[in-house]
N, C-alpha and C. Protein backbone atom coordinates (compact mmCIF):
# COMPACT_ATOMS: atom_id res chain seq x y z
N UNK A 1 78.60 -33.65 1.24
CA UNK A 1 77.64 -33.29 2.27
C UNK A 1 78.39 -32.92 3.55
N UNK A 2 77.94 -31.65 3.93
CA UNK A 2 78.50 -31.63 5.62
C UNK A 2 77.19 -31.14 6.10
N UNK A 3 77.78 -31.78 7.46
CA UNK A 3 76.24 -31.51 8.82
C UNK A 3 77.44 -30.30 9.47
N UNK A 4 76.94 -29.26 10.18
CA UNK A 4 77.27 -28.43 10.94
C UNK A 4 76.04 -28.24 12.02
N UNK A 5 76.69 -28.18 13.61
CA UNK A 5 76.04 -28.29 14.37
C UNK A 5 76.78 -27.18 15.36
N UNK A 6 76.33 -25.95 15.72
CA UNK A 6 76.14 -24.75 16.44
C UNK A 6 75.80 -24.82 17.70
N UNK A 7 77.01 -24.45 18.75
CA UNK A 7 76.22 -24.07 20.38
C UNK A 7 76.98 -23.26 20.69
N UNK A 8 76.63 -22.38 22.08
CA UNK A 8 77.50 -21.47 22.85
C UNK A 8 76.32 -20.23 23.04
N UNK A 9 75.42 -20.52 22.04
CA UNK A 9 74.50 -19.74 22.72
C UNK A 9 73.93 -18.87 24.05
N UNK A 10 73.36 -17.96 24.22
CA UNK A 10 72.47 -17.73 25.71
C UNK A 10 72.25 -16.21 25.54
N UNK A 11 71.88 -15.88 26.83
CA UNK A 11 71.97 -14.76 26.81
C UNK A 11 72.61 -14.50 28.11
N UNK A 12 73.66 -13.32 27.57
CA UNK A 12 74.26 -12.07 28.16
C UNK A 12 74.17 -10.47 28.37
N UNK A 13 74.34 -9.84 29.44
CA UNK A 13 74.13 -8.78 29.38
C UNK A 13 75.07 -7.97 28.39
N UNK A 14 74.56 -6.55 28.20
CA UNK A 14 75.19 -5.64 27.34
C UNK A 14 77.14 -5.57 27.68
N UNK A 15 77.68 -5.04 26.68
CA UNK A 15 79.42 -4.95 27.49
C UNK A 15 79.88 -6.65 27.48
N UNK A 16 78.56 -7.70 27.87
CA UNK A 16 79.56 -9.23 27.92
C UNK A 16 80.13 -9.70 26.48
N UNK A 17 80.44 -10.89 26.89
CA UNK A 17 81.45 -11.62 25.67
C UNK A 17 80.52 -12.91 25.99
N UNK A 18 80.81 -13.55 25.01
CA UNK A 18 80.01 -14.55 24.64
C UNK A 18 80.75 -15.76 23.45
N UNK A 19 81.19 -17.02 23.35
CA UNK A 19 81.59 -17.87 22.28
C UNK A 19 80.76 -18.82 21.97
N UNK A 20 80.68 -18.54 20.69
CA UNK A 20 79.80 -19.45 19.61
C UNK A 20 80.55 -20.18 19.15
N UNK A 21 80.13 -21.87 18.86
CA UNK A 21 81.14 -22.96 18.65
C UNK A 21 80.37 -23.58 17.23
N UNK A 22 80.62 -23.87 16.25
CA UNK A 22 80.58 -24.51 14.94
C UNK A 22 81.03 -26.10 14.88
N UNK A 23 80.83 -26.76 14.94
CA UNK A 23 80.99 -28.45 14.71
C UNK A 23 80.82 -29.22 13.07
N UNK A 24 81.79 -28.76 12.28
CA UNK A 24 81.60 -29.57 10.91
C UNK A 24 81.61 -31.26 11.35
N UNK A 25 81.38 -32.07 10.05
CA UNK A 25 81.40 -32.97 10.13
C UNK A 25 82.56 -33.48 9.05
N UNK A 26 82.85 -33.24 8.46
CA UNK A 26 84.35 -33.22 7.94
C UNK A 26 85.22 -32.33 8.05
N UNK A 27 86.59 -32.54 8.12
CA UNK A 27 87.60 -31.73 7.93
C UNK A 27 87.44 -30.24 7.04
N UNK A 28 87.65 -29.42 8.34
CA UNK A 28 87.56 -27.98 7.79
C UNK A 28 88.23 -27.29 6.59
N UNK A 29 89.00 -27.77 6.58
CA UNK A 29 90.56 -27.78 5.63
C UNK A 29 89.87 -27.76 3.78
N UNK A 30 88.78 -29.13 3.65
CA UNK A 30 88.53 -29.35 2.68
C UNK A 30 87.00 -28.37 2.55
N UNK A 31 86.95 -27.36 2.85
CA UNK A 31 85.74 -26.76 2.64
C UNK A 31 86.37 -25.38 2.58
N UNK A 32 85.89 -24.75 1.47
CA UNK A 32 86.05 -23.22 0.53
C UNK A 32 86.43 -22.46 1.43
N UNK A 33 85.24 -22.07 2.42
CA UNK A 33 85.27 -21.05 3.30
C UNK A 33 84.00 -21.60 4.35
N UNK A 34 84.42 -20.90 5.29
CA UNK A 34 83.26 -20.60 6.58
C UNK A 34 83.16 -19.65 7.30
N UNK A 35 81.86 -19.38 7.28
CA UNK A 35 80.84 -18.14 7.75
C UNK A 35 80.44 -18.35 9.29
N UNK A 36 80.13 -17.10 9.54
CA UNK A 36 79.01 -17.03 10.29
C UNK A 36 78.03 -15.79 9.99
N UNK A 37 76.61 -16.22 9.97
CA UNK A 37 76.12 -15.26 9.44
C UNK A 37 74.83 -15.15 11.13
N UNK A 38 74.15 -13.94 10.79
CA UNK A 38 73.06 -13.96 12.09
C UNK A 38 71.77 -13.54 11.46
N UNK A 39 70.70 -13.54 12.10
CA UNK A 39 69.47 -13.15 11.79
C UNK A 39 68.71 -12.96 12.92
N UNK A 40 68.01 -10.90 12.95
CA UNK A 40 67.59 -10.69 13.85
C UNK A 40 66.09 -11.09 13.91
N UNK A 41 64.89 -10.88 14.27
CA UNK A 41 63.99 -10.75 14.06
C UNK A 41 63.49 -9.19 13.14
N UNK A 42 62.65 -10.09 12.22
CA UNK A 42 62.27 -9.06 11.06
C UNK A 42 63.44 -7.92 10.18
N UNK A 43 64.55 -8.78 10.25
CA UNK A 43 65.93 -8.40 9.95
C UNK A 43 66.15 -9.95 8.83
N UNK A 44 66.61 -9.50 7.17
CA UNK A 44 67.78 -10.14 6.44
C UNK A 44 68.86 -11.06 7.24
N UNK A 45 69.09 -11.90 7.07
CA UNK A 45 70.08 -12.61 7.36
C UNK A 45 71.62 -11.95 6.94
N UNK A 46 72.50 -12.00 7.71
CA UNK A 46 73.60 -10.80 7.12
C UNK A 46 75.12 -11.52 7.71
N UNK A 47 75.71 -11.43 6.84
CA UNK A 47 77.43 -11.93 7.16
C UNK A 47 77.90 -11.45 8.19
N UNK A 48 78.46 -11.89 8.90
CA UNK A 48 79.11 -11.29 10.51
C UNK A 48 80.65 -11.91 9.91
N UNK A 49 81.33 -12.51 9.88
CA UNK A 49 82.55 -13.15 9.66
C UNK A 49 82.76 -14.60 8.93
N UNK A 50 83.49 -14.27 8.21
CA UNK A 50 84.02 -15.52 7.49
C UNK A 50 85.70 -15.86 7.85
N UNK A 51 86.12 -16.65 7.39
CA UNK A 51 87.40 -17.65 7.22
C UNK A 51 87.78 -18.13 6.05
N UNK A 52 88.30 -18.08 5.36
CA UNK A 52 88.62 -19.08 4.14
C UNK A 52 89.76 -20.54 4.54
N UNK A 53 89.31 -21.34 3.67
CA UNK A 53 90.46 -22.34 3.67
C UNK A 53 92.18 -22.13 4.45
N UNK A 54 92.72 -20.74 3.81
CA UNK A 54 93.72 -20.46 3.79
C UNK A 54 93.71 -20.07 5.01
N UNK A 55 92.99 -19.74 5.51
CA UNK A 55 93.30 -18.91 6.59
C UNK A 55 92.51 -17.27 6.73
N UNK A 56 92.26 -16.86 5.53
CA UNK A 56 91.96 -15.31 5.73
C UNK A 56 90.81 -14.97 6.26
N UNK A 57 90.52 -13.86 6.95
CA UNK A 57 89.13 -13.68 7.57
C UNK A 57 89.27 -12.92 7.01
N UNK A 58 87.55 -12.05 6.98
CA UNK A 58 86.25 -10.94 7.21
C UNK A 58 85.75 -10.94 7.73
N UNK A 59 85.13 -9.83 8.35
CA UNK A 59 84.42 -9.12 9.05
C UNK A 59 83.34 -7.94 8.40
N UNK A 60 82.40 -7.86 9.27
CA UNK A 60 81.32 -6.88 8.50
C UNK A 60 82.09 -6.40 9.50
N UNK A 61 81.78 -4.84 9.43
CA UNK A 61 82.50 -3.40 9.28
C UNK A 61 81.32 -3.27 10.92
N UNK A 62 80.07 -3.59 11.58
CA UNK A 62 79.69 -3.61 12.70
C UNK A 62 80.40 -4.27 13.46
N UNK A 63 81.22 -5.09 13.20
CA UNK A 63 81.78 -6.54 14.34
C UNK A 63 83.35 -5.96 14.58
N UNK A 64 83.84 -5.48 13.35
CA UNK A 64 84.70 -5.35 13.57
C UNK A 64 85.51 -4.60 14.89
N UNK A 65 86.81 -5.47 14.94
CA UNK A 65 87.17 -4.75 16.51
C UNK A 65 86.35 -5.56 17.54
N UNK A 66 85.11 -6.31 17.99
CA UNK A 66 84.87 -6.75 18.48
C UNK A 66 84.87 -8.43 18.37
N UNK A 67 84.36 -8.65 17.38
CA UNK A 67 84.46 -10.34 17.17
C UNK A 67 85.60 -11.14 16.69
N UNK A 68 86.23 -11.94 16.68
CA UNK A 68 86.73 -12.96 16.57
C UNK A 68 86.62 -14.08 16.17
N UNK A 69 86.80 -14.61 14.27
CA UNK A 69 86.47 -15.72 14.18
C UNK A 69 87.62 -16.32 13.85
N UNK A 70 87.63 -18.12 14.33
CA UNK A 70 88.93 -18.47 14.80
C UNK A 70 88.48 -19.83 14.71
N UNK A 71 89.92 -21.44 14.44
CA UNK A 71 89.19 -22.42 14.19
C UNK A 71 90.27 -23.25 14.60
N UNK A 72 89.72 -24.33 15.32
CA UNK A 72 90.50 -25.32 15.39
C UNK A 72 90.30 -26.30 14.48
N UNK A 73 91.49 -26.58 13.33
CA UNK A 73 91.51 -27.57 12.14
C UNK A 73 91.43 -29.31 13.01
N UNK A 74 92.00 -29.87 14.40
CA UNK A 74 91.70 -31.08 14.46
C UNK A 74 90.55 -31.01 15.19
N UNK A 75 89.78 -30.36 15.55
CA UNK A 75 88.72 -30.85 16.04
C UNK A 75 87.56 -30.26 14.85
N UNK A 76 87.59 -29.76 13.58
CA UNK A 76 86.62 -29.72 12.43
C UNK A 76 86.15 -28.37 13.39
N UNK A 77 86.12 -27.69 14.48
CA UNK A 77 85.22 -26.51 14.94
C UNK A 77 85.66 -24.95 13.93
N UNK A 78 84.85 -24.30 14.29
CA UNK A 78 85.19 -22.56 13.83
C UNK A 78 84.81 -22.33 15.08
N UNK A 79 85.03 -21.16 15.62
CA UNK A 79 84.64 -20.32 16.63
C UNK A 79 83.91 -19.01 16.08
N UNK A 80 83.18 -18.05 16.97
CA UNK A 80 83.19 -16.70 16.87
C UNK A 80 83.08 -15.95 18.12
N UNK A 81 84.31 -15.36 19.10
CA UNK A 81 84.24 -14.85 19.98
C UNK A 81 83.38 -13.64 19.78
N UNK A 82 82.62 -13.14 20.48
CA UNK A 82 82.19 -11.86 21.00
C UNK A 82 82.39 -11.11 21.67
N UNK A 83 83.00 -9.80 21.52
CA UNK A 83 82.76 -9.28 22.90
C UNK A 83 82.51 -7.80 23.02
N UNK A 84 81.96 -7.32 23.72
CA UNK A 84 81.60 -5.97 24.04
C UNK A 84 80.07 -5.61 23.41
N UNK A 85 79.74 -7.03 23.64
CA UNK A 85 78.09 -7.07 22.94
C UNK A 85 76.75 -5.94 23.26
N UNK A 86 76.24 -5.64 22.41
CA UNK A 86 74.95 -4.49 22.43
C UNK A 86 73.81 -5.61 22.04
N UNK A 87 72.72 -4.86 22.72
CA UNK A 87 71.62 -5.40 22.50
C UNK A 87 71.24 -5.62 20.65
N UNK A 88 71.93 -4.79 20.12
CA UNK A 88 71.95 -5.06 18.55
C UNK A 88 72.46 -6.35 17.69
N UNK A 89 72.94 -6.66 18.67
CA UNK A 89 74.08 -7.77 18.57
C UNK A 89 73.21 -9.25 18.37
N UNK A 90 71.66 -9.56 19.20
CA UNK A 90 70.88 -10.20 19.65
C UNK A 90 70.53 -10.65 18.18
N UNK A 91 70.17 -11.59 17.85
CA UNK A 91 70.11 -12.41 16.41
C UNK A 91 70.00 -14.32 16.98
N UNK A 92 69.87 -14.74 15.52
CA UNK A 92 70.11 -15.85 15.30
C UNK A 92 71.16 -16.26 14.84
N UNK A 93 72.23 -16.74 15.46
CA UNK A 93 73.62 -16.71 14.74
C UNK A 93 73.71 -18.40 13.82
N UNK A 94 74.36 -18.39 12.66
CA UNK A 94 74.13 -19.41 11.97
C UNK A 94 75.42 -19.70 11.40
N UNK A 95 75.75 -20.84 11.25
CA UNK A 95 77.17 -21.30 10.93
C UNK A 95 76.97 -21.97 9.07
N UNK A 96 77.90 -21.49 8.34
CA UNK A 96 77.82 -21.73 6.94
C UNK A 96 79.14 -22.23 6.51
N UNK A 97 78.54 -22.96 5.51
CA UNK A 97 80.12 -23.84 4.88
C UNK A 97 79.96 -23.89 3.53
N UNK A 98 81.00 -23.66 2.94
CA UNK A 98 80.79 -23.80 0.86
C UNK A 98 81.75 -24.33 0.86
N UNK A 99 81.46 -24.95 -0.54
CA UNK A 99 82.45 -25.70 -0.81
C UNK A 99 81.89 -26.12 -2.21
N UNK A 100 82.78 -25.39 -3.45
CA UNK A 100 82.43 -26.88 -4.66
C UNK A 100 81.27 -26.19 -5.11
N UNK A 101 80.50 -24.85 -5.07
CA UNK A 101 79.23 -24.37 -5.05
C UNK A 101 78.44 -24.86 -4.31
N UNK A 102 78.53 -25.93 -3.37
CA UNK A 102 77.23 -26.11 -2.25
C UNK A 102 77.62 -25.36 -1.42
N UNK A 103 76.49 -25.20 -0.41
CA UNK A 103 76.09 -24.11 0.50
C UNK A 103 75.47 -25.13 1.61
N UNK A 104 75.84 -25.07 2.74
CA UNK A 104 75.46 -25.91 3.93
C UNK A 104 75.42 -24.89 5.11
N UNK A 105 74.18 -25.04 6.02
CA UNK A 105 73.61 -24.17 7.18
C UNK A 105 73.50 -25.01 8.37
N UNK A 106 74.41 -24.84 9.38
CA UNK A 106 73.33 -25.10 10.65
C UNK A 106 72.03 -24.93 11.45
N UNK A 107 71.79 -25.50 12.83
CA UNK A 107 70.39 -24.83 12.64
C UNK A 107 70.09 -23.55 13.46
N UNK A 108 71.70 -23.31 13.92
CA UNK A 108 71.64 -21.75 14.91
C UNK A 108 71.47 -21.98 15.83
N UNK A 109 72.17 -20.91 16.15
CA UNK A 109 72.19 -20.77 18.01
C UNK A 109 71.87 -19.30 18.70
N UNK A 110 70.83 -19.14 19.47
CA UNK A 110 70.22 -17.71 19.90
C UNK A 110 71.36 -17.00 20.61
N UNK A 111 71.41 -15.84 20.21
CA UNK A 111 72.11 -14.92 21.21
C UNK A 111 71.00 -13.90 21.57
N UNK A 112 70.94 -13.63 22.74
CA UNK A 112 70.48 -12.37 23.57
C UNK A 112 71.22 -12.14 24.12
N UNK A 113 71.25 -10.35 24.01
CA UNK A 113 72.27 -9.58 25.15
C UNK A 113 70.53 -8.70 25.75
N UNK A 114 71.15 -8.52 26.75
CA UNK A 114 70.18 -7.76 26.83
C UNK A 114 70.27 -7.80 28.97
N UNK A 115 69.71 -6.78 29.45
CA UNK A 115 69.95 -6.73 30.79
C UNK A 115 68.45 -6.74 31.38
């Protein structure tokens, strides 16, 4: 079982940067991979960046060049910097963890860009 707990939220105008913070409850190390995924209104839920165990990231092919996902192993966090945000950008951002075939969700954190 892991709890993941999401903040960094708000809203920013268009062009800002913005960091989203991830809080596992166990050691990151022992979990497959981690996501972040977002969800706009009346929009699929959709992969923005992952991490694996090892180290390797992805990126969806929109983020790329702009986001940044990044993790500190002693404090259990992931990050996902933002920056050069569009109002497109505005979602429900959600933090994901696998491991072992389970699938674990936080409960999200709002981003608005918007001026």
């Amino acid at each position: 079982q892991v709890q993941l707990v999401e903040s960094g939220g708000g809203l920013v105008q268009p062009g800002g940067s913005l960091r989203v913070s991830c809080v596992a409850s166990r050691s990151i190390l022992s979990l497959n991979i981690m996501n972040w995924y977002r969800q706009a209104p009346g929009k699929e839920r959709e992969l923005v960046a992952g991490v694996s165990g090892g180290g390797n990231r992805n990126y969806a092919d929109s983020v790329k060049g702009r986001f940044t996902i990044s993790r500190d192993i002693a404090k259990n966090t992931v990050y996902l910097q933002m920056n050069s945000l569009t109002p497109e950008d505005t979602a429900v951002y959600y933090c994901n963890a696998r491991t072992n075939g389970d699938s674990y969700w936080g409960q999200g954190t709002q981003v608005t860009v918007s001026s």
